[in-house]
N, C-alpha and C. Protein backbone atom coordinates (compact mmCIF):
# COMPACT_ATOMS: atom_id res chain seq x y z
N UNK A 1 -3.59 -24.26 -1.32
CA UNK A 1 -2.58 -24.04 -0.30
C UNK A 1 -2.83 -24.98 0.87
N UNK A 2 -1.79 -25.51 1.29
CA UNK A 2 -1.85 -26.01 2.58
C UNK A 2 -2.20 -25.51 3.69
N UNK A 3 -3.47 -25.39 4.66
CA UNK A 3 -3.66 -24.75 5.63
C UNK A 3 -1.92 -25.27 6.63
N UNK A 4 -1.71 -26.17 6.92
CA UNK A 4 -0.61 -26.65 8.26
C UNK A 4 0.58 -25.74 7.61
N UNK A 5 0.49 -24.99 6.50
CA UNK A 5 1.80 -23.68 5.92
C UNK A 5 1.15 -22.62 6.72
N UNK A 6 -0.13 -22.19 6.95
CA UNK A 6 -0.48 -21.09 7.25
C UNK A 6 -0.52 -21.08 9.16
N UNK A 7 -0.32 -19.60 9.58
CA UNK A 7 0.34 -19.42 10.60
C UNK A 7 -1.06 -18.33 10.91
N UNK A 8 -1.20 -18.02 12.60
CA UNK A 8 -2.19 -16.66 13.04
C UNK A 8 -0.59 -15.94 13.32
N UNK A 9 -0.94 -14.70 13.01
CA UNK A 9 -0.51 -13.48 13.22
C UNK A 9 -1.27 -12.60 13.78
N UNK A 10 -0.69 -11.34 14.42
CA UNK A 10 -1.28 -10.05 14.08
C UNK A 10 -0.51 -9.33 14.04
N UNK A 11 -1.10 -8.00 13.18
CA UNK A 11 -0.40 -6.85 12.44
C UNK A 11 -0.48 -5.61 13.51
N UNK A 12 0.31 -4.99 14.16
CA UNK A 12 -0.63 -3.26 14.63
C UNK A 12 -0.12 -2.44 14.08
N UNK A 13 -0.80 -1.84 13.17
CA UNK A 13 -0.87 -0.97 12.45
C UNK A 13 -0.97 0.39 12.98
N UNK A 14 0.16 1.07 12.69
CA UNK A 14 -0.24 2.85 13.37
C UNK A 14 0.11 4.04 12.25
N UNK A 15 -1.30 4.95 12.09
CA UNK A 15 -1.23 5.62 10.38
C UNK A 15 -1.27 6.91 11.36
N UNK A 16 0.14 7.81 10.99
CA UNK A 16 0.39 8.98 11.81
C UNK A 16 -0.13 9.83 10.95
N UNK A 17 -1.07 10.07 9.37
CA UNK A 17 -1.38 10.95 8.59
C UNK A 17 -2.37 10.42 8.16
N UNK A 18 -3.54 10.63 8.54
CA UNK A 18 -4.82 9.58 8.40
C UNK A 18 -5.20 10.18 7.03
N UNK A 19 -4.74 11.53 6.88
CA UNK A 19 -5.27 12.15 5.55
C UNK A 19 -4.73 12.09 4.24
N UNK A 20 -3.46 11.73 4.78
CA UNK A 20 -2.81 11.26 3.61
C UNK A 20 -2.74 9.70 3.11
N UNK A 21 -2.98 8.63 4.30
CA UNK A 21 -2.02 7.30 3.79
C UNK A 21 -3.79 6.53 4.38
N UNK A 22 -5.25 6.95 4.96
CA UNK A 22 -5.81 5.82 5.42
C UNK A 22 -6.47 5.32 4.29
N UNK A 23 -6.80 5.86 3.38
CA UNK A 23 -7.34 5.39 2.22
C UNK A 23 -6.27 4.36 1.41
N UNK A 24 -5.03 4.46 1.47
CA UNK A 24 -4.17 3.61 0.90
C UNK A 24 -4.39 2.56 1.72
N UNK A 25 -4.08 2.45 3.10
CA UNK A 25 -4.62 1.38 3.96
C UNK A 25 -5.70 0.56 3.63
N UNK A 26 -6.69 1.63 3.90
CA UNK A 26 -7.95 0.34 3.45
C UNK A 26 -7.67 -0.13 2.31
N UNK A 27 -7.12 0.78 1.33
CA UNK A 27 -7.44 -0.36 -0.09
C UNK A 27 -6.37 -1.71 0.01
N UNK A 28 -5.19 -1.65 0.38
CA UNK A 28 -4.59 -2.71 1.29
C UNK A 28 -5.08 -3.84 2.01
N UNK A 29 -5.63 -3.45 2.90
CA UNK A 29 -6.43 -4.19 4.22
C UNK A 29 -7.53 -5.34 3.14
N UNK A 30 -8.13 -4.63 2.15
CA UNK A 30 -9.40 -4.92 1.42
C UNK A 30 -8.51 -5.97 0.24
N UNK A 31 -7.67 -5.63 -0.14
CA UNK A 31 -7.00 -6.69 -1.51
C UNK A 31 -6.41 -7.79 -0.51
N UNK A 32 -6.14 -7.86 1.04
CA UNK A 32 -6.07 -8.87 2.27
C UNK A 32 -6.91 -9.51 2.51
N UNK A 33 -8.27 -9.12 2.54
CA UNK A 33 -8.77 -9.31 3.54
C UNK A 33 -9.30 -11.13 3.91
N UNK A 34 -8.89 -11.79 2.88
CA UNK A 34 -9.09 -13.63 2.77
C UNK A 34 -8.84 -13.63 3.84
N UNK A 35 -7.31 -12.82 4.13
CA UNK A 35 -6.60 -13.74 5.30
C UNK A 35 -6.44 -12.90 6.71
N UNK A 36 -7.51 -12.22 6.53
CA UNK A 36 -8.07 -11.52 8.04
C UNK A 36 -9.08 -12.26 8.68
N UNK A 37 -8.66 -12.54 9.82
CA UNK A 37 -9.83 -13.50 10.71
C UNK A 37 -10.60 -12.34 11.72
N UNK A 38 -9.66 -11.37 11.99
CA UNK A 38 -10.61 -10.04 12.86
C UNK A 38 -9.70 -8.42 12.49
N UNK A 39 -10.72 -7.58 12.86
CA UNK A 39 -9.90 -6.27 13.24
C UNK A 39 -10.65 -5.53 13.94
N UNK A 40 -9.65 -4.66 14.44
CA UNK A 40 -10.26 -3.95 16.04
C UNK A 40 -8.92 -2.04 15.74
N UNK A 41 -9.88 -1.41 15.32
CA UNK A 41 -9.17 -0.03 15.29
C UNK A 41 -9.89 1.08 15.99
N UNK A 42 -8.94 2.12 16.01
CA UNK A 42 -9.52 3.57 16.62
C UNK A 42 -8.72 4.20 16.03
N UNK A 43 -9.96 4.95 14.83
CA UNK A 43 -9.92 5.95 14.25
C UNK A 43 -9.30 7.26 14.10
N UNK A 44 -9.98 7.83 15.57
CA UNK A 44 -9.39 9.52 15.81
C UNK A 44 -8.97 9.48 17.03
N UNK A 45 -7.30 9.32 17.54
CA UNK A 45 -6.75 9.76 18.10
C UNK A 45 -6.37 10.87 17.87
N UNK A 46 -5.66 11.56 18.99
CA UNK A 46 -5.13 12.57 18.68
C UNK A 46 -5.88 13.84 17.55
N UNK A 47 -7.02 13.95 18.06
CA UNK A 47 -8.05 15.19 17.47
C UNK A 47 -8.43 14.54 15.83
N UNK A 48 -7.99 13.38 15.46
CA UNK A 48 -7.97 12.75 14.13
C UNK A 48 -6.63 12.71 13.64
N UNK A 49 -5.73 13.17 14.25
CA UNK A 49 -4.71 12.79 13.44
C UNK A 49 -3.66 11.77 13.31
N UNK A 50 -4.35 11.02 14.41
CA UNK A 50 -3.25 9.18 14.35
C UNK A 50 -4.40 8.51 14.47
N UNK A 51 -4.46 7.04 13.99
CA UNK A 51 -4.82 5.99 13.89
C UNK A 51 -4.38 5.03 14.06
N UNK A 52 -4.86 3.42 14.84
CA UNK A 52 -4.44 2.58 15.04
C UNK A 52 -5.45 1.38 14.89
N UNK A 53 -4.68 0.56 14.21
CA UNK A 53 -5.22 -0.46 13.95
C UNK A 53 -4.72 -2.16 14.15
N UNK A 54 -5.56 -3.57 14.95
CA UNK A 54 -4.68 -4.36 14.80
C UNK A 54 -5.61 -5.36 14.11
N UNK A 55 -5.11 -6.19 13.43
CA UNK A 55 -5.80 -7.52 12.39
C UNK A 55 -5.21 -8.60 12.83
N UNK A 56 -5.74 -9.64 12.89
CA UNK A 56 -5.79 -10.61 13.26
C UNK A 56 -5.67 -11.58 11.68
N UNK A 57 -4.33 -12.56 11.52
CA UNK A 57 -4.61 -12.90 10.34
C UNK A 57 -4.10 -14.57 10.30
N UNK A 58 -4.81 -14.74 9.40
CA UNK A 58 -4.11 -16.43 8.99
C UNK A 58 -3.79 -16.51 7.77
N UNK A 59 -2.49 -16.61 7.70
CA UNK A 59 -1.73 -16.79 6.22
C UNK A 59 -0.58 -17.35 6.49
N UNK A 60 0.14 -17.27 5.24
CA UNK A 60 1.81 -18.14 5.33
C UNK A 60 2.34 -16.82 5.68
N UNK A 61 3.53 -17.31 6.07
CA UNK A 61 4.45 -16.24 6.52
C UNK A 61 4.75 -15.31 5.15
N UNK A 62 4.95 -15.83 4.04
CA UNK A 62 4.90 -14.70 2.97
C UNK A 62 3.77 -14.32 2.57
N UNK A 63 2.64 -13.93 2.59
CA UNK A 63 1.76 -13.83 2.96
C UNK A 63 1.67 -12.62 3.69
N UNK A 64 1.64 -12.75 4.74
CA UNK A 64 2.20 -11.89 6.09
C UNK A 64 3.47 -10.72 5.87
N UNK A 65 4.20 -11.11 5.02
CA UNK A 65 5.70 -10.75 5.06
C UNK A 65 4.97 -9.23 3.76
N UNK A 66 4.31 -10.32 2.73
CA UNK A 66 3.64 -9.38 1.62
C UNK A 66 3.13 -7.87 2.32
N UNK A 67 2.08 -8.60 2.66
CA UNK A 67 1.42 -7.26 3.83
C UNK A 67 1.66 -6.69 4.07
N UNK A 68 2.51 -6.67 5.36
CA UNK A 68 3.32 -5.74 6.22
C UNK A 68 4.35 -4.93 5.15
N UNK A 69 4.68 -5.40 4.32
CA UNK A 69 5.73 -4.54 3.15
C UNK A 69 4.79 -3.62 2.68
N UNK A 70 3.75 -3.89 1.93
CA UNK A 70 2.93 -2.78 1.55
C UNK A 70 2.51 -1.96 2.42
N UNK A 71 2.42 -1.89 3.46
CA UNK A 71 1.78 -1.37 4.79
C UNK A 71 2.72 -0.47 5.01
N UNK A 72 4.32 -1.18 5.26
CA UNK A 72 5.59 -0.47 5.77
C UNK A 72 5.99 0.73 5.16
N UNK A 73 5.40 0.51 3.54
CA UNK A 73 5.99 1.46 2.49
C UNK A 73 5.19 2.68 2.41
N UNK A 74 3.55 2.56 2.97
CA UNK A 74 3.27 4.33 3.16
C UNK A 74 3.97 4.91 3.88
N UNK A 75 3.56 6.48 3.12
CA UNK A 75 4.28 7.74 4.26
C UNK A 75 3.53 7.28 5.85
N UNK A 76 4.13 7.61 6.23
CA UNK A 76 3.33 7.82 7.49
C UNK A 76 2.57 6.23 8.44
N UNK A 77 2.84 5.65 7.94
CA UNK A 77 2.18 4.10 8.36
C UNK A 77 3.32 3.64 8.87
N UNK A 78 3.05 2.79 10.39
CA UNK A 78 4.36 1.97 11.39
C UNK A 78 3.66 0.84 11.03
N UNK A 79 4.02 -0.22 10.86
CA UNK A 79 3.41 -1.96 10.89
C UNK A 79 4.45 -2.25 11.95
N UNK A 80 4.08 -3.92 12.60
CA UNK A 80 4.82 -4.44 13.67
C UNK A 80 3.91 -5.38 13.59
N UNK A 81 4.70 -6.55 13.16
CA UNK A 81 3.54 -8.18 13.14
C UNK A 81 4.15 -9.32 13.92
N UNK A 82 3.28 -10.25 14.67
CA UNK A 82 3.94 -11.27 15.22
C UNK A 82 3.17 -12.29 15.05
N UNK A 83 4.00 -13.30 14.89
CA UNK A 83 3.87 -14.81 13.75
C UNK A 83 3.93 -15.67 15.22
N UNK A 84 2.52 -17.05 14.95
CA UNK A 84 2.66 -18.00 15.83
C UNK A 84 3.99 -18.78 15.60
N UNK A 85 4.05 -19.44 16.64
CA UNK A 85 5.01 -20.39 16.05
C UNK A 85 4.40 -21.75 15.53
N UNK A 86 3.21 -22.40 15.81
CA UNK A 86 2.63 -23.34 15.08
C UNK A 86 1.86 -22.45 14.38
C-alpha cells in the first residue's frame, strides 16, 4: 500500500452496553489494530454502564470507512471519525 493513500484519523467510540457489545469491540479494535497509532479510553462511566473510547489511526479512508461500519453495527455502540485532510 501506498503510505501518501493513508490518512490520521480518529474514531470516538461510545459503548452504551458494555455488557453486551465491549467484547465485540475489542475483538474489532484487535483485527484493527495495524492501523492504530494510539488509544485512550474510560471504562466505567456511569457506575459501568457506558464506555468511551478514542483511537488514533492511520489508514486509507476505506480502511477507516471499514471500521467505523463494524463499530456502527453493534447494539449499543455510537462511532464518529474524523479524517485529515492530507
Amino acid at each position: 500500500m501506498n503510505d501518501s493513500m493513508r490518512r490520521y484519523a480518529f474514531a470516538g467510540i461510545i459503548i452504551e452496553d458494555r455488557e453486551k457489545s465491549a467484547s465485540a469491540v475489542q475483538s474489532i479494535l484487535t483485527e484493527y489494530s495495524s492501523l492504530i497509532s494510539g488509544r485512550m479510553g474510560i471504562p466505567n462511566l456511569e457506575d459501568g454502564a457506558l464506555s468511551i473510547i478514542t483511537v488514533i489511526l492511520h489508514a486509507t479512508t476505506d480502511e477507516i470507512g471499514a471500521l467505523s461500519g463494524k463499530l456502527g453495527r453493534l447494539p449499543g455502540v455510537s462511532i464518529k471519525t474524523g479524517i485529515s485532510k492530507i
